[in-house]
Protein backbone atom coordinates (compact mmCIF):
# COMPACT_ATOMS: atom_id res chain seq x y z
CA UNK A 1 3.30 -8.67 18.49
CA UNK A 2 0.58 -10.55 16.78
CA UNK A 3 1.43 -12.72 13.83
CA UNK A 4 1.37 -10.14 11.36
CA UNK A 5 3.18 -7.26 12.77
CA UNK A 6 4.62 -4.95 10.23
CA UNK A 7 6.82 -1.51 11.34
CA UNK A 8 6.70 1.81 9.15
CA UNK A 9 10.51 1.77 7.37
CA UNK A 10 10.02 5.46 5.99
CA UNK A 11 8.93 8.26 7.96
CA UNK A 12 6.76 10.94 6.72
CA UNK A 13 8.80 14.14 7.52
CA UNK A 14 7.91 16.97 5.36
CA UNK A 15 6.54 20.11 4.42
CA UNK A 16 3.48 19.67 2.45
CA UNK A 17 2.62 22.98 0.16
CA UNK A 18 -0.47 23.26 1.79
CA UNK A 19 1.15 24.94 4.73
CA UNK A 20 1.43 21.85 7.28
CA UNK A 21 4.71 20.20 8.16
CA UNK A 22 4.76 16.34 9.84
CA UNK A 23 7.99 15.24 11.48
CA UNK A 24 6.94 11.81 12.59
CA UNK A 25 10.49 10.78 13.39
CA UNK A 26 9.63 13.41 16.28
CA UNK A 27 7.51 10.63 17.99
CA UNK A 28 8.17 7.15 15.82
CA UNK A 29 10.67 5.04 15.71
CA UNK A 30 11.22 3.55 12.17
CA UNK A 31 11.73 -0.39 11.17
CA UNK A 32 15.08 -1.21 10.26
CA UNK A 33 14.44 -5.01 8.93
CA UNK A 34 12.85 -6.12 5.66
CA UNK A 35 9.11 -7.21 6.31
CA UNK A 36 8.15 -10.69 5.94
CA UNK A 37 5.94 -12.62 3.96
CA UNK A 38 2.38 -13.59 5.80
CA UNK A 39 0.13 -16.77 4.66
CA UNK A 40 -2.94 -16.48 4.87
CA UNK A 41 -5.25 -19.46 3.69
CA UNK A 42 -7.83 -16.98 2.45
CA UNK A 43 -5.75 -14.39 0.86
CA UNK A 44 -2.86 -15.98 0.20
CA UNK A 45 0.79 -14.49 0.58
CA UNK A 46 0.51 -11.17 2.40
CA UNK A 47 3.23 -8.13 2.24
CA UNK A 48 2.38 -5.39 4.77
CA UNK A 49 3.96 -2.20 4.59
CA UNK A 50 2.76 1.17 6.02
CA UNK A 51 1.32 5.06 4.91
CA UNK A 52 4.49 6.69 3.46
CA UNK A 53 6.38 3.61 2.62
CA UNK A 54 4.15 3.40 -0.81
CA UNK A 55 6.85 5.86 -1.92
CA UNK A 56 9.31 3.61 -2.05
CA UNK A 57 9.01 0.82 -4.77
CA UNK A 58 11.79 -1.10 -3.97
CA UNK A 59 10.40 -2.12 -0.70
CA UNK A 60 6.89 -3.36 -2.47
CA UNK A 61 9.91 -5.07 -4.76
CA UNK A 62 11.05 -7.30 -2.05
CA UNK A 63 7.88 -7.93 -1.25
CA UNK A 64 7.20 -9.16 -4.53
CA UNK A 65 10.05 -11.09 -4.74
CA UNK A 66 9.66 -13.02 -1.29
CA UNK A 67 6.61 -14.30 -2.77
CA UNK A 68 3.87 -11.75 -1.86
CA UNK A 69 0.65 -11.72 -3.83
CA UNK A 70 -1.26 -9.27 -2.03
CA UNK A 71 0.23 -6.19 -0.43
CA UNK A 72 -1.70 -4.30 2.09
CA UNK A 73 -0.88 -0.56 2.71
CA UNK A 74 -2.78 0.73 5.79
CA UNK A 75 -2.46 4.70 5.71
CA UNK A 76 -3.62 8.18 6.90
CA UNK A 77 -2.96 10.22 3.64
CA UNK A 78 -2.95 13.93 3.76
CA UNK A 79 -5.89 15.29 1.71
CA UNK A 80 -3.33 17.07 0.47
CA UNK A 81 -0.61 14.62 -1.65
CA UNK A 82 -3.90 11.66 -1.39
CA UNK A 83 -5.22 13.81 -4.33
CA UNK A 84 -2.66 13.53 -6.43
CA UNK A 85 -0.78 10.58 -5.41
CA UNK A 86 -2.78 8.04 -3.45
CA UNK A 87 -4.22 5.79 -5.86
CA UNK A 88 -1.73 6.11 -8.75
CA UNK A 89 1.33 5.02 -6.18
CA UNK A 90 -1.06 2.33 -5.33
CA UNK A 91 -1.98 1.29 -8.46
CA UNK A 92 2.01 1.57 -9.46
CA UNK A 93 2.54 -1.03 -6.34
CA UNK A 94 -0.31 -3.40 -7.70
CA UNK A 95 0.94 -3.17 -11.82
CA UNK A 96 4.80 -2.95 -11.29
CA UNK A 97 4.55 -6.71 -8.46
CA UNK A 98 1.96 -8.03 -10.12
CA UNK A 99 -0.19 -8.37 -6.90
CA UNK A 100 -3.63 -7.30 -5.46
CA UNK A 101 -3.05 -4.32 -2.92
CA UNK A 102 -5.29 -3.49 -0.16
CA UNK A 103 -5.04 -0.46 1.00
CA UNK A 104 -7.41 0.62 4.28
CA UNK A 105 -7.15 4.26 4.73
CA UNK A 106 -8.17 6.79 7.01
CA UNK A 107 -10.31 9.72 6.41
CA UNK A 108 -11.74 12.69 7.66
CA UNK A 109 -10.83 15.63 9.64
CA UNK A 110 -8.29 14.79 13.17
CA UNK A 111 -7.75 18.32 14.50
CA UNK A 112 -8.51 22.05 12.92
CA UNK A 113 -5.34 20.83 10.54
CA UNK A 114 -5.14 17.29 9.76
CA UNK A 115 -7.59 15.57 7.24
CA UNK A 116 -6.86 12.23 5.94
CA UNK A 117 -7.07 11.49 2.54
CA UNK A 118 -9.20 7.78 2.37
CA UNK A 119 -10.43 6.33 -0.45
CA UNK A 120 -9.58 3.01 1.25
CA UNK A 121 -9.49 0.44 -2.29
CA UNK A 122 -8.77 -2.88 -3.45
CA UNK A 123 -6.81 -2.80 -6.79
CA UNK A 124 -6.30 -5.85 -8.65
CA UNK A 125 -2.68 -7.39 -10.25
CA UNK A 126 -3.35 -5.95 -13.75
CA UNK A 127 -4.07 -2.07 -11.57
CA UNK A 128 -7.66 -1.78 -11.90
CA UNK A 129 -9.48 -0.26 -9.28
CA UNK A 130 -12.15 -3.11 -7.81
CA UNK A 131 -13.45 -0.91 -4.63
CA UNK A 132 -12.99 3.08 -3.52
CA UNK A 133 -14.61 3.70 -0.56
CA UNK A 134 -14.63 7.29 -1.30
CA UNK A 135 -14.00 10.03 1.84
CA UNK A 136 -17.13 8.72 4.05
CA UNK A 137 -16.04 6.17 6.86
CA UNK A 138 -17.04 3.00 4.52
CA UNK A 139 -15.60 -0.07 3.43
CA UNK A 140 -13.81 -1.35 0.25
CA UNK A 141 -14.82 -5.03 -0.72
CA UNK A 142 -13.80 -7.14 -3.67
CA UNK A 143 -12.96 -10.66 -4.53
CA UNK A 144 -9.08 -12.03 -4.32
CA UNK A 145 -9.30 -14.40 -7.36
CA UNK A 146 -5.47 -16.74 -7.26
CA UNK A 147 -6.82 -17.13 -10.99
CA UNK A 148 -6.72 -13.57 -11.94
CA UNK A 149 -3.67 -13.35 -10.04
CA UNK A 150 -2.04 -16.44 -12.52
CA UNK A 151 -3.92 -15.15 -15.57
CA UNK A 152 -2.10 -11.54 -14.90
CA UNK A 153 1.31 -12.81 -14.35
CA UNK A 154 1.35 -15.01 -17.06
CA UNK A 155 0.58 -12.59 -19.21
CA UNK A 156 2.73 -9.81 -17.94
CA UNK A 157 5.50 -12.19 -16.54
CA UNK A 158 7.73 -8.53 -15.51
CA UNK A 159 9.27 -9.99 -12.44
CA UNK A 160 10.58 -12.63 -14.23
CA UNK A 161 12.05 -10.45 -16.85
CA UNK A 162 13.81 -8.79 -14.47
CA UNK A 163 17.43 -7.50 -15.50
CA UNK A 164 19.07 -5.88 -12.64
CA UNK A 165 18.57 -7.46 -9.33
């Protein structure tokens, strides 16, 4: 297991409206710990999470809280909920933490049913989109700035105003 090794805690079992159902607990086994905190000396303090997990804010929450400032969601959207809910759970993640997210996604078509999402993006702490790299294989690139990370959560200091823990 390299050094940042990460297992998918939820598992994406359901019936989307288009007409397709996924049942990956059919073939995946799911984490059952808390992820850890990565440093990295270019990004800084990574919290790695997986696809469907983005659902579930209290997970980016102890991420958060651990000390992440950027939290990386690698993913394979459906076209189907990406539409509607990629980028504003992502951007939810980013504003709600106060952290960058990077989220590398896949996209295109994987068999006469499956087509990912992408729109692989960086979002910065405030929840601006920096990169999209749209549905064409591509890549997302923008600057991690530790100053705009500071400058955001001084200015929004939300974790620290934190009520119920």
């Amino acid at each position: 297991m390299s050094c940042c090794a990460t297992k998918k805690a939820h598992l994406f079992d359901v019936n989307v409206p288009d007409g397709n159902t996924y049942r990956e607990s059919s073939t995946v086994v799911s984490g059952k710990r808390l992820p850890n905190i990565y440093a990295s000396k270019t990004l800084g303090h990574l919290g790695i999470s997986v696809c469907y997990d983005v659902r579930f804010p209290e997970l980016y929450r102890h991420l958060a809280q651990m000390g992440a400032e950027v939290l990386i969601v690698p993913a394979a959207f459906t076209a189907f909920t990406g539409k509607d809910h990629w980028q504003v759970l992502l951007q939810a993640r980013a504003i709600e933490n106060t952290c960058y997210v990077l989220a590398p996604a896949q996209t295109g078509f994987h068999n006469n049913r499956r087509q990912s999402h992408g729109h692989a993006v960086v979002i910065d702490p405030w929840g601006m989109i920096l990169a999209d790299a749209g549905t064409k294989p591509g890549v997302a690139i923008a600057e991690i700035n530790p100053a705009r990370l500071s400058q955001v959560r001084q200015q929004m200091p939300a974790l620290q105003h934190r009520v119920f823990i």
